[in-house]
PDB file of N, CA and C in Angstrom:
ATOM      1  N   UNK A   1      26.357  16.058 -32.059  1.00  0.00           N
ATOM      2  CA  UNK A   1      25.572  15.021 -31.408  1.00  0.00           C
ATOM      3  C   UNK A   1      26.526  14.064 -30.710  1.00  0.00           C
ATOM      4  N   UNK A   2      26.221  13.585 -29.287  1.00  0.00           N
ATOM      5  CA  UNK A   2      26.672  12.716 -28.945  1.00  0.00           C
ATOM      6  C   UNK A   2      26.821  11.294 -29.563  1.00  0.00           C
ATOM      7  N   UNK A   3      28.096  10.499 -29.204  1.00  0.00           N
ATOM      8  CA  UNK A   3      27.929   9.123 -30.357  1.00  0.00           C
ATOM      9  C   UNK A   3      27.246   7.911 -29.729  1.00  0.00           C
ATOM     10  N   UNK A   4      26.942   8.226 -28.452  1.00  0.00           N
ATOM     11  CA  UNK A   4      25.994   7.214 -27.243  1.00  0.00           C
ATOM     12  C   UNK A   4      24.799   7.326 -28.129  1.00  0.00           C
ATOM     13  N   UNK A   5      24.261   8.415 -28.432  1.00  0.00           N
ATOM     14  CA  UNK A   5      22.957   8.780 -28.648  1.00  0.00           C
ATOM     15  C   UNK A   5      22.558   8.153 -30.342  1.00  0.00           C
ATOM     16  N   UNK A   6      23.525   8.031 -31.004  1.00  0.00           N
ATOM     17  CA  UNK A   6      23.460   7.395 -32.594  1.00  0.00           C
ATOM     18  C   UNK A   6      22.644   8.873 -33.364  1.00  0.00           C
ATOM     19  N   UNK A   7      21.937   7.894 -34.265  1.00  0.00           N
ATOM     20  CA  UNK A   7      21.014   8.751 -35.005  1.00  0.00           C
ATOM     21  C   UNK A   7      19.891   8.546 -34.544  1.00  0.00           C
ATOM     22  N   UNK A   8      19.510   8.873 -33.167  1.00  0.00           N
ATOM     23  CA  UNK A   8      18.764   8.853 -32.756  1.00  0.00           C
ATOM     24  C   UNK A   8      17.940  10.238 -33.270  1.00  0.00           C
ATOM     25  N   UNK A   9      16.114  10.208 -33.426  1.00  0.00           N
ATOM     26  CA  UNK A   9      15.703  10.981 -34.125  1.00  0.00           C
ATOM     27  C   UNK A   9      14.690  11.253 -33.102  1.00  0.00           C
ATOM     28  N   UNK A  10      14.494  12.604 -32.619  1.00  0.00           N
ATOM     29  CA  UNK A  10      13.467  13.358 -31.847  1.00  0.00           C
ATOM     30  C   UNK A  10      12.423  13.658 -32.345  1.00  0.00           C
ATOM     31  N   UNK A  11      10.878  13.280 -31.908  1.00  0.00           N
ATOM     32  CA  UNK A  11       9.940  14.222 -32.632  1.00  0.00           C
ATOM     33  C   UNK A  11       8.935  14.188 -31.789  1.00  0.00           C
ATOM     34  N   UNK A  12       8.039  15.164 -31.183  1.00  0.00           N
ATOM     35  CA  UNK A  12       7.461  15.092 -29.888  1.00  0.00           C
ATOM     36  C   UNK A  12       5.761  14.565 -30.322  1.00  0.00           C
ATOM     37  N   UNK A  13       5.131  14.406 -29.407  1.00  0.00           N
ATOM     38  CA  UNK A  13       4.098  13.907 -29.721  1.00  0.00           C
ATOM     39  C   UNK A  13       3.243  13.459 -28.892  1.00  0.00           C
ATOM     40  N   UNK A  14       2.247  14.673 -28.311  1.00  0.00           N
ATOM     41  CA  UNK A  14       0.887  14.841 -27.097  1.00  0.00           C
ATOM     42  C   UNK A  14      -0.075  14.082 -27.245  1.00  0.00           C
ATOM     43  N   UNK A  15      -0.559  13.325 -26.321  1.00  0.00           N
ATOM     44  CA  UNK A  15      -1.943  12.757 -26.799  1.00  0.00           C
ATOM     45  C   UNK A  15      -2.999  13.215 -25.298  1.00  0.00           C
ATOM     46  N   UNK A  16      -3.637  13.230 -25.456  1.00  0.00           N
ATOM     47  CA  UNK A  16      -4.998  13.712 -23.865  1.00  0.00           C
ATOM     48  C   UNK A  16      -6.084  12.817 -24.189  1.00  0.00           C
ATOM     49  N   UNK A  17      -6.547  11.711 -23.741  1.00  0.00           N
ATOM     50  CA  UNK A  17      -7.854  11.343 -23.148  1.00  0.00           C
ATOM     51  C   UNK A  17      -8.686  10.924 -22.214  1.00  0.00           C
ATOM     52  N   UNK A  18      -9.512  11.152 -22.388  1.00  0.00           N
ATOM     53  CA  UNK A  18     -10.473  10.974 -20.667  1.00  0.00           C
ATOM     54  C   UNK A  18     -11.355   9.947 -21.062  1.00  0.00           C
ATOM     55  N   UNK A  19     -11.646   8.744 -19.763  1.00  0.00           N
ATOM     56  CA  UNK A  19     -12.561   7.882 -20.328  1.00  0.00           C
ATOM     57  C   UNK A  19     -13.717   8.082 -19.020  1.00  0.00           C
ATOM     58  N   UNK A  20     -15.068   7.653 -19.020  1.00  0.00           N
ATOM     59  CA  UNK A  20     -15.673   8.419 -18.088  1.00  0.00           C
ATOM     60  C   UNK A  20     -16.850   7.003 -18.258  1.00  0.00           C
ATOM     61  N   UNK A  21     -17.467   6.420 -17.075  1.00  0.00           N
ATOM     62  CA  UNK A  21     -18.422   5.744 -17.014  1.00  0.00           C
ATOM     63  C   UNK A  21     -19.443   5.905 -15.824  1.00  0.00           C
ATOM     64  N   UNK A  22     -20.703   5.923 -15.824  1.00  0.00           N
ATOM     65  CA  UNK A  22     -21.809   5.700 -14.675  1.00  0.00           C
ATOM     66  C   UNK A  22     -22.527   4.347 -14.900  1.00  0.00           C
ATOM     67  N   UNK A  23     -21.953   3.892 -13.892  1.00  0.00           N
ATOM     68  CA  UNK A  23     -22.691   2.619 -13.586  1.00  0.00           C
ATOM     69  C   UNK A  23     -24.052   2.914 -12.505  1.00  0.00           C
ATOM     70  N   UNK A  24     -24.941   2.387 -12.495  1.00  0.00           N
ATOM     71  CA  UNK A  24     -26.235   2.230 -11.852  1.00  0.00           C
ATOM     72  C   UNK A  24     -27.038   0.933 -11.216  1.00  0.00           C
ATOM     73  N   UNK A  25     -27.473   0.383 -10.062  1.00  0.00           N
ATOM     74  CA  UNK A  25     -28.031  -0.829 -10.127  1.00  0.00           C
ATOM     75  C   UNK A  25     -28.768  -0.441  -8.929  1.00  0.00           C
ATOM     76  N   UNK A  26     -30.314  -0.606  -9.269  1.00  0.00           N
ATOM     77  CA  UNK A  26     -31.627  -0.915  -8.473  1.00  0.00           C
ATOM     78  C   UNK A  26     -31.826  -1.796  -8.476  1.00  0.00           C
ATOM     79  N   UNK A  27     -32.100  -2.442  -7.474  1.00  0.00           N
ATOM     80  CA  UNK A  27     -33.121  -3.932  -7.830  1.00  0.00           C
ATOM     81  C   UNK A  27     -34.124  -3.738  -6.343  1.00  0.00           C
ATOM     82  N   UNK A  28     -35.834  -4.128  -7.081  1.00  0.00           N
ATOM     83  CA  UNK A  28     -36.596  -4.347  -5.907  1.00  0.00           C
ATOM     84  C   UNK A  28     -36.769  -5.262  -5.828  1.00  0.00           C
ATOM     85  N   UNK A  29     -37.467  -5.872  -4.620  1.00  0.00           N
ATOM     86  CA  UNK A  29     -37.587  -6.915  -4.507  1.00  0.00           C
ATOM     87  C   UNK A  29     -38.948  -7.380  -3.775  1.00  0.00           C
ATOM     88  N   UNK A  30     -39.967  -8.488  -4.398  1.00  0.00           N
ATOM     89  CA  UNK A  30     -41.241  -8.384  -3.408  1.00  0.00           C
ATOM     90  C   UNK A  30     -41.611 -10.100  -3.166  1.00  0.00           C
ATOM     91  N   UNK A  31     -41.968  -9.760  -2.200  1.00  0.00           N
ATOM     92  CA  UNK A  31     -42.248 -10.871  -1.710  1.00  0.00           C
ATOM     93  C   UNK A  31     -44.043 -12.156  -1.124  1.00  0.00           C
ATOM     94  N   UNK A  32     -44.325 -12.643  -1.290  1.00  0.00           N
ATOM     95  CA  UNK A  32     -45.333 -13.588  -1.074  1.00  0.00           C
ATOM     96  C   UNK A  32     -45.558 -13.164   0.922  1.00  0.00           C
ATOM     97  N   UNK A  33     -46.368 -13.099   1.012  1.00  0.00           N
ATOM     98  CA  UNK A  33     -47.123 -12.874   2.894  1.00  0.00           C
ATOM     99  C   UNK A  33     -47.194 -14.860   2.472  1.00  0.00           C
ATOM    100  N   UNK A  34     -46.805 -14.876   3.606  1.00  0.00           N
ATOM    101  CA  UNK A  34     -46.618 -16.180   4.157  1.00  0.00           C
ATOM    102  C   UNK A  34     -48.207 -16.838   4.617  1.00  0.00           C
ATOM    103  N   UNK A  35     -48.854 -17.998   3.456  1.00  0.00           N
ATOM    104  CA  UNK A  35     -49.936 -18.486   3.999  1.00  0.00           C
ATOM    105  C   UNK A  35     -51.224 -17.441   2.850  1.00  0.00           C
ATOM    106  N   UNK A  36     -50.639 -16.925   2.377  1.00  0.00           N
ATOM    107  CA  UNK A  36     -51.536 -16.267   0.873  1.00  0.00           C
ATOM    108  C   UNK A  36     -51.272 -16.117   0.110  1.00  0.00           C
ATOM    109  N   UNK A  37     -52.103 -15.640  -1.248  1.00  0.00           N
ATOM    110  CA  UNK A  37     -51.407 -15.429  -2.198  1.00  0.00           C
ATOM    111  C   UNK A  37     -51.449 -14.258  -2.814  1.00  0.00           C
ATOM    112  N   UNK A  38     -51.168 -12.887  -1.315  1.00  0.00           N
ATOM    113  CA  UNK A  38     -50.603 -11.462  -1.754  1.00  0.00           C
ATOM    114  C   UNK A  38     -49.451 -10.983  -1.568  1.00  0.00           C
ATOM    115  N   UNK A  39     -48.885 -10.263  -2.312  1.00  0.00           N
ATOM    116  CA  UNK A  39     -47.484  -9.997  -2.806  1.00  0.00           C
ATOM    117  C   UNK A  39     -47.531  -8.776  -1.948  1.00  0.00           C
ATOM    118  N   UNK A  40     -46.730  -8.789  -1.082  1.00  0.00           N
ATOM    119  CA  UNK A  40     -46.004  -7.106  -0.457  1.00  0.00           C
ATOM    120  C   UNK A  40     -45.449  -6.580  -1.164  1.00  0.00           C
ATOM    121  N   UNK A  41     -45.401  -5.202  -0.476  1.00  0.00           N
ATOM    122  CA  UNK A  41     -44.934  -4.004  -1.381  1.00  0.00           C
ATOM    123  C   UNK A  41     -43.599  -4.220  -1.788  1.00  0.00           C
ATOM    124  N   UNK A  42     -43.184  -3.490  -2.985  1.00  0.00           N
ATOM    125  CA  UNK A  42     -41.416  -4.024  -3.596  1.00  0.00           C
ATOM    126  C   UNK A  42     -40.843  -2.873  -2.296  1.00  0.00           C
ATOM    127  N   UNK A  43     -39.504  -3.679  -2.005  1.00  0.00           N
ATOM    128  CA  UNK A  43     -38.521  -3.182  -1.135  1.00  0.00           C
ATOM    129  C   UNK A  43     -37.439  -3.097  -2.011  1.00  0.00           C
ATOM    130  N   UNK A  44     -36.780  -1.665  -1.928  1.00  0.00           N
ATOM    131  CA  UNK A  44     -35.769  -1.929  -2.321  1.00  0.00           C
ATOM    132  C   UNK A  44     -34.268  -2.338  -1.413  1.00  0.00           C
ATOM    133  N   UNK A  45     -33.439  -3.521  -2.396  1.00  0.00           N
ATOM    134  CA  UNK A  45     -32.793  -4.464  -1.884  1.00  0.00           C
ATOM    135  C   UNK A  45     -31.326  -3.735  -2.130  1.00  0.00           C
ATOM    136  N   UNK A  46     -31.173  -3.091  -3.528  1.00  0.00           N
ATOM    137  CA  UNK A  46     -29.853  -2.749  -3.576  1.00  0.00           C
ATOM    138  C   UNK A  46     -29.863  -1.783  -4.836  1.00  0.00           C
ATOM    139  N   UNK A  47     -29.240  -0.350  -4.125  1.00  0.00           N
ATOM    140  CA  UNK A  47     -28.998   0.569  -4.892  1.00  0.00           C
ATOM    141  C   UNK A  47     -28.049   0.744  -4.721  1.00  0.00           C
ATOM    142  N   UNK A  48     -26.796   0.987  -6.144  1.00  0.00           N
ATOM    143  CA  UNK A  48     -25.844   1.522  -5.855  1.00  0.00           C
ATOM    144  C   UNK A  48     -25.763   2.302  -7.560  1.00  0.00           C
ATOM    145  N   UNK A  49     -24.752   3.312  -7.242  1.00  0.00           N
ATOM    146  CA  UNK A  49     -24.570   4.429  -7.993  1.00  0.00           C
ATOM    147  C   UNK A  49     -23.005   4.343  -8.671  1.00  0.00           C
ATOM    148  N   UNK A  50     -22.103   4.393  -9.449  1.00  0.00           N
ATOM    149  CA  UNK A  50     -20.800   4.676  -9.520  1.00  0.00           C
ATOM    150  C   UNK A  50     -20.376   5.269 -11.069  1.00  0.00           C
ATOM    151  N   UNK A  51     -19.667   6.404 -10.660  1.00  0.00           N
ATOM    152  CA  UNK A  51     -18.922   7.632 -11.716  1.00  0.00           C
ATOM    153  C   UNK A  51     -17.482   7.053 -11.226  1.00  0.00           C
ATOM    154  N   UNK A  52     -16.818   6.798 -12.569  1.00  0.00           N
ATOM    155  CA  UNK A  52     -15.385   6.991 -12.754  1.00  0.00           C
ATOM    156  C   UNK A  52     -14.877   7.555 -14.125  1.00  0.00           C
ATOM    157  N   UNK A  53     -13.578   8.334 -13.995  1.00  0.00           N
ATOM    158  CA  UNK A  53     -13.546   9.554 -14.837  1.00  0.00           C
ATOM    159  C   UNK A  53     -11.532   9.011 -14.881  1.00  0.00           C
ATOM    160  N   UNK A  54     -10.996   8.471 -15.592  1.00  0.00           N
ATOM    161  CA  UNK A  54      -9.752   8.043 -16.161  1.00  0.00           C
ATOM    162  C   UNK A  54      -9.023   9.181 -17.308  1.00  0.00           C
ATOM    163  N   UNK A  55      -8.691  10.520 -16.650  1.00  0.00           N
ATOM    164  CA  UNK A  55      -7.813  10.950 -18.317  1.00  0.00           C
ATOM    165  C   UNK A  55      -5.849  10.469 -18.194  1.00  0.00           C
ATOM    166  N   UNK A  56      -5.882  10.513 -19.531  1.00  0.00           N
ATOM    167  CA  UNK A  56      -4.390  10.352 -19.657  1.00  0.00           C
ATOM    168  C   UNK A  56      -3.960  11.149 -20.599  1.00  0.00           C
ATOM    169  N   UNK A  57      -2.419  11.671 -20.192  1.00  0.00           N
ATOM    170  CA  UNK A  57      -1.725  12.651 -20.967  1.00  0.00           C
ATOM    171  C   UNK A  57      -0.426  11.756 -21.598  1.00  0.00           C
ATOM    172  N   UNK A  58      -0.012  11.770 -22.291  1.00  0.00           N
ATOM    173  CA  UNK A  58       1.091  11.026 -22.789  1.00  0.00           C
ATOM    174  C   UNK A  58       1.700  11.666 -23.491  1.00  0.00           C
ATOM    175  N   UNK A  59       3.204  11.334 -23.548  1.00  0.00           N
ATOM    176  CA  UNK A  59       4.060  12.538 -24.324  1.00  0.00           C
ATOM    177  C   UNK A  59       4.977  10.911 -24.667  1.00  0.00           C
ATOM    178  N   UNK A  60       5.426  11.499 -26.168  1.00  0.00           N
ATOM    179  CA  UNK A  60       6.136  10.909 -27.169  1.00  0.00           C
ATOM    180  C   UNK A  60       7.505  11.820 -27.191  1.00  0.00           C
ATOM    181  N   UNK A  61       8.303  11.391 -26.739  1.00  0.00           N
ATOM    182  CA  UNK A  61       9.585  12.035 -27.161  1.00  0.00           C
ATOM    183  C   UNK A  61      10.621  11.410 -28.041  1.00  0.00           C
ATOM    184  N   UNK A  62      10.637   9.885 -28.460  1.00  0.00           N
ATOM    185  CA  UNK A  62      10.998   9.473 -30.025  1.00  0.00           C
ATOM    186  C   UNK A  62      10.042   8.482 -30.346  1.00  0.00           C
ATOM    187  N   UNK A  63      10.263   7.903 -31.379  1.00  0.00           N
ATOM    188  CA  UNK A  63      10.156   6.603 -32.036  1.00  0.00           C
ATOM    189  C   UNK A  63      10.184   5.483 -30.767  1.00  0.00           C
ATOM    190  N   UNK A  64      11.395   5.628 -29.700  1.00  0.00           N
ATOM    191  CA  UNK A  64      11.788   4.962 -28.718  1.00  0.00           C
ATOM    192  C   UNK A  64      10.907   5.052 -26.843  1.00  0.00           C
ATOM    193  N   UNK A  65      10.719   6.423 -27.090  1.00  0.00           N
ATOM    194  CA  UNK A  65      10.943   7.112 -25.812  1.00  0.00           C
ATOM    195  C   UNK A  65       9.425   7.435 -25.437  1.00  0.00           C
ATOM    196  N   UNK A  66       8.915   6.873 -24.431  1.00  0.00           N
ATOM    197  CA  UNK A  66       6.916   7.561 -24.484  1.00  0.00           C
ATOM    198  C   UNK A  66       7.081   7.545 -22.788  1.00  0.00           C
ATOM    199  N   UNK A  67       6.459   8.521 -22.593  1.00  0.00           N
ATOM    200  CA  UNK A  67       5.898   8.428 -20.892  1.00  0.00           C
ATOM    201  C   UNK A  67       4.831   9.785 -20.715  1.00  0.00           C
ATOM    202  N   UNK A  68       3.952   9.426 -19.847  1.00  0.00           N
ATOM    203  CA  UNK A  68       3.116  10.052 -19.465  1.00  0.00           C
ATOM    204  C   UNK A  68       2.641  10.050 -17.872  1.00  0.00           C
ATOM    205  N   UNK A  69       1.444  10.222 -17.783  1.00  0.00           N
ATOM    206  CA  UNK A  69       0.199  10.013 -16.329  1.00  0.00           C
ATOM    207  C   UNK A  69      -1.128   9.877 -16.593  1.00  0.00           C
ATOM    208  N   UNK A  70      -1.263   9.085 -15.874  1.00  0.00           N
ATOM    209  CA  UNK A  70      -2.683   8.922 -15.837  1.00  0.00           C
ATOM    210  C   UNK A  70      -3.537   9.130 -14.470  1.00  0.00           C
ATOM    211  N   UNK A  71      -4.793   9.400 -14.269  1.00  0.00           N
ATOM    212  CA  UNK A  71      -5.317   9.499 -12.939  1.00  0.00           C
ATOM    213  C   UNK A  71      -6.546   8.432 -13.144  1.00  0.00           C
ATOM    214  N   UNK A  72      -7.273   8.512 -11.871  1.00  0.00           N
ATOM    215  CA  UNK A  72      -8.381   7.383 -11.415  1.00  0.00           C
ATOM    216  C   UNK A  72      -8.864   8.099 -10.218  1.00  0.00           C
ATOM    217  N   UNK A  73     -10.152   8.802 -11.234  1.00  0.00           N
ATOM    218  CA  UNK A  73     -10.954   8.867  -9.795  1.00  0.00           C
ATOM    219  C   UNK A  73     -12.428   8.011  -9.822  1.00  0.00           C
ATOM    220  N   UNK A  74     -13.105   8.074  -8.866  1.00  0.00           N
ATOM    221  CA  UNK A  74     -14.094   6.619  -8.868  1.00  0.00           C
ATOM    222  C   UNK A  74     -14.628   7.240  -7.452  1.00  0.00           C
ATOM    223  N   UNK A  75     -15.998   7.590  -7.504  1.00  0.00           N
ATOM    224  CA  UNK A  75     -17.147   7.571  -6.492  1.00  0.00           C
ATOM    225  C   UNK A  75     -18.286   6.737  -6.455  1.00  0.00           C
ATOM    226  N   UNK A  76     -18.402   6.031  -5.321  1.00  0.00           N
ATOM    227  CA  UNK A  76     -19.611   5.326  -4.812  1.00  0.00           C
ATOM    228  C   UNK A  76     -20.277   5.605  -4.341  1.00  0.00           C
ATOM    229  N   UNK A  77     -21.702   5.878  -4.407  1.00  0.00           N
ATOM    230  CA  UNK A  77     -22.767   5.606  -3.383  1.00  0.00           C
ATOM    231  C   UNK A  77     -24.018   3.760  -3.291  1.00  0.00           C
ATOM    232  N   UNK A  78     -23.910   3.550  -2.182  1.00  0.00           N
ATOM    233  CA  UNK A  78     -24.564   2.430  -1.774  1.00  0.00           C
ATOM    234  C   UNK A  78     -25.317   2.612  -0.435  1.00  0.00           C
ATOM    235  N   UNK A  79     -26.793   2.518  -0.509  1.00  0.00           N
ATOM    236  CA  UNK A  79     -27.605   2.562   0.627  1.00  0.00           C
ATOM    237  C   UNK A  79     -26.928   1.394   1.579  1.00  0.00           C
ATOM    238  N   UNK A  80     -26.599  -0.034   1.275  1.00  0.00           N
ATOM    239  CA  UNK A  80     -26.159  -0.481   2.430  1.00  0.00           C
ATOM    240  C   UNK A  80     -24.713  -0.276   2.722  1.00  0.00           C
ATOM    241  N   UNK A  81     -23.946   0.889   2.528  1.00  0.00           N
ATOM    242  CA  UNK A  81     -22.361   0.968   3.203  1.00  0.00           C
ATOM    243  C   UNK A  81     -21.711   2.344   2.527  1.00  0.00           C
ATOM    244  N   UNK A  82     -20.948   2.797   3.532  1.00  0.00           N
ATOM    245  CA  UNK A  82     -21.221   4.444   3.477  1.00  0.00           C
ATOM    246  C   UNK A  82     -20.349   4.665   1.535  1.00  0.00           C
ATOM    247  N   UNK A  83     -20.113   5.681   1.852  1.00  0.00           N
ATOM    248  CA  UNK A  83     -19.847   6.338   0.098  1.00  0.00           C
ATOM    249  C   UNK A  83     -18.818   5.968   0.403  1.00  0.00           C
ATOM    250  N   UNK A  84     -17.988   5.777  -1.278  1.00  0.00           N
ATOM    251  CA  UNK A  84     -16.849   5.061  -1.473  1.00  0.00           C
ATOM    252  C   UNK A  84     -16.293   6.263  -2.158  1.00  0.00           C
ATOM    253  N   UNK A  85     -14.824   6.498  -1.987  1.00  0.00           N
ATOM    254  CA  UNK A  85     -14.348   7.144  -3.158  1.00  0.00           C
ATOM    255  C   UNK A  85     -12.399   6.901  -3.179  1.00  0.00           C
ATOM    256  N   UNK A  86     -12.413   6.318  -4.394  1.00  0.00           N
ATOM    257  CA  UNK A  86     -10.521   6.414  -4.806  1.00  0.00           C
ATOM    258  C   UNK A  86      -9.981   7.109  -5.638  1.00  0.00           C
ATOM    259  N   UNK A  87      -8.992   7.032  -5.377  1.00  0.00           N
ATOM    260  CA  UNK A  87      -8.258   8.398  -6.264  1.00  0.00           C
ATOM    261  C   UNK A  87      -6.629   7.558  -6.766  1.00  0.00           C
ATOM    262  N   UNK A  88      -5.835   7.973  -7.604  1.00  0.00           N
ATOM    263  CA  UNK A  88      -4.890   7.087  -7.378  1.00  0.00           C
ATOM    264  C   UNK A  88      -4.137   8.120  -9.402  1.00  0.00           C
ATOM    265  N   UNK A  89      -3.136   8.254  -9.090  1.00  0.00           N
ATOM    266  CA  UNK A  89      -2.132   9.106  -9.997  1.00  0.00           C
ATOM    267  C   UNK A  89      -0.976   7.667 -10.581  1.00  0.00           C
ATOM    268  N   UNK A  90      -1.084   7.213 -11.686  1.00  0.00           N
ATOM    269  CA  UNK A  90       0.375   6.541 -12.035  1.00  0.00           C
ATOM    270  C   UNK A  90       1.192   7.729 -13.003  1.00  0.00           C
ATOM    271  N   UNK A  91       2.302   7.703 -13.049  1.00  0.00           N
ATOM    272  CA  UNK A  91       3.669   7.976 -13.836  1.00  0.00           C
ATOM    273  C   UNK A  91       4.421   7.103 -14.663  1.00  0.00           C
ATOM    274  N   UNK A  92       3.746   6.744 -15.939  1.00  0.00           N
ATOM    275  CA  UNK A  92       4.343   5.884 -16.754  1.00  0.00           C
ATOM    276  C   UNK A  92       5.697   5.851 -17.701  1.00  0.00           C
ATOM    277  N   UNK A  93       6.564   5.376 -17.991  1.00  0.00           N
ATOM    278  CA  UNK A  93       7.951   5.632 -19.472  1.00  0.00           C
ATOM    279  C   UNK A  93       7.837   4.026 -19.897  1.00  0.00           C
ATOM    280  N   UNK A  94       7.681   4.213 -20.944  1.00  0.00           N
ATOM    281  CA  UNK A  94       8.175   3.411 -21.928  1.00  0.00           C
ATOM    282  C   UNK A  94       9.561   3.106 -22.909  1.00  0.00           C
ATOM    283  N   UNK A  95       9.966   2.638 -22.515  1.00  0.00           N
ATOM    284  CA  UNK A  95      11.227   2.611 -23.588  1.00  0.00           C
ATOM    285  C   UNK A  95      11.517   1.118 -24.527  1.00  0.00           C
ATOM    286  N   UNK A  96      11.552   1.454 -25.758  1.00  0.00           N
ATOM    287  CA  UNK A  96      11.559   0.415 -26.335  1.00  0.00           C
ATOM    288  C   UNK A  96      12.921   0.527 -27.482  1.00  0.00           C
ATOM    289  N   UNK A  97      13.791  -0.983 -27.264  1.00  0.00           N
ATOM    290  CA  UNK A  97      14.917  -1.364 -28.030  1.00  0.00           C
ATOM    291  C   UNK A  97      15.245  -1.838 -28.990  1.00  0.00           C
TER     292      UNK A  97
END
């Protein structure tokens, strides 16, 4: 063993999880005719839809040593503004002294 390295002690160690959410929001909305007292039909004002799906892999290589990745994906739909969608990869290490 190198003497940089000490007693430094190896032991590996996988972890995998995915976190996953759907968000949802309708709202109608109705309104009073101006000068009576009948209610128009409900309009809807705002629909939007959203799935995001987060897994992470992480690897343990000591006591000291952790790094992994994680991803982010995330789709929108909204009647007032076109579909949304992000994507986005980090590369994490940890090292601790």
């Amino acid at each position: 063993m190198f003497p940089i390295f000490g007693r430094i002690r190896f032991s590996s160690v996988v972890s995998v999880s995915v976190d996953a959410s759907f968000n949802s929001d309708l709202t109608n909305t109705r309104s009073v005719l101006a000068g009576t007292d009948q209610l128009q039909d409900p309009v809807e004002t705002v629909n939007k839809k959203s799935l995001t799906i987060t897994p992470v892999i992480s690897y343990q290589f000591s006591n000291q040593i952790k790094g992994g990745i994680q991803g982010y994906f995330q789709d929108s739909k909204d009647k007032t503004s076109p579909d949304g969608h992000a994507r986005a990869v980090n590369a994490f290490v940890e090292i601790q002294f």
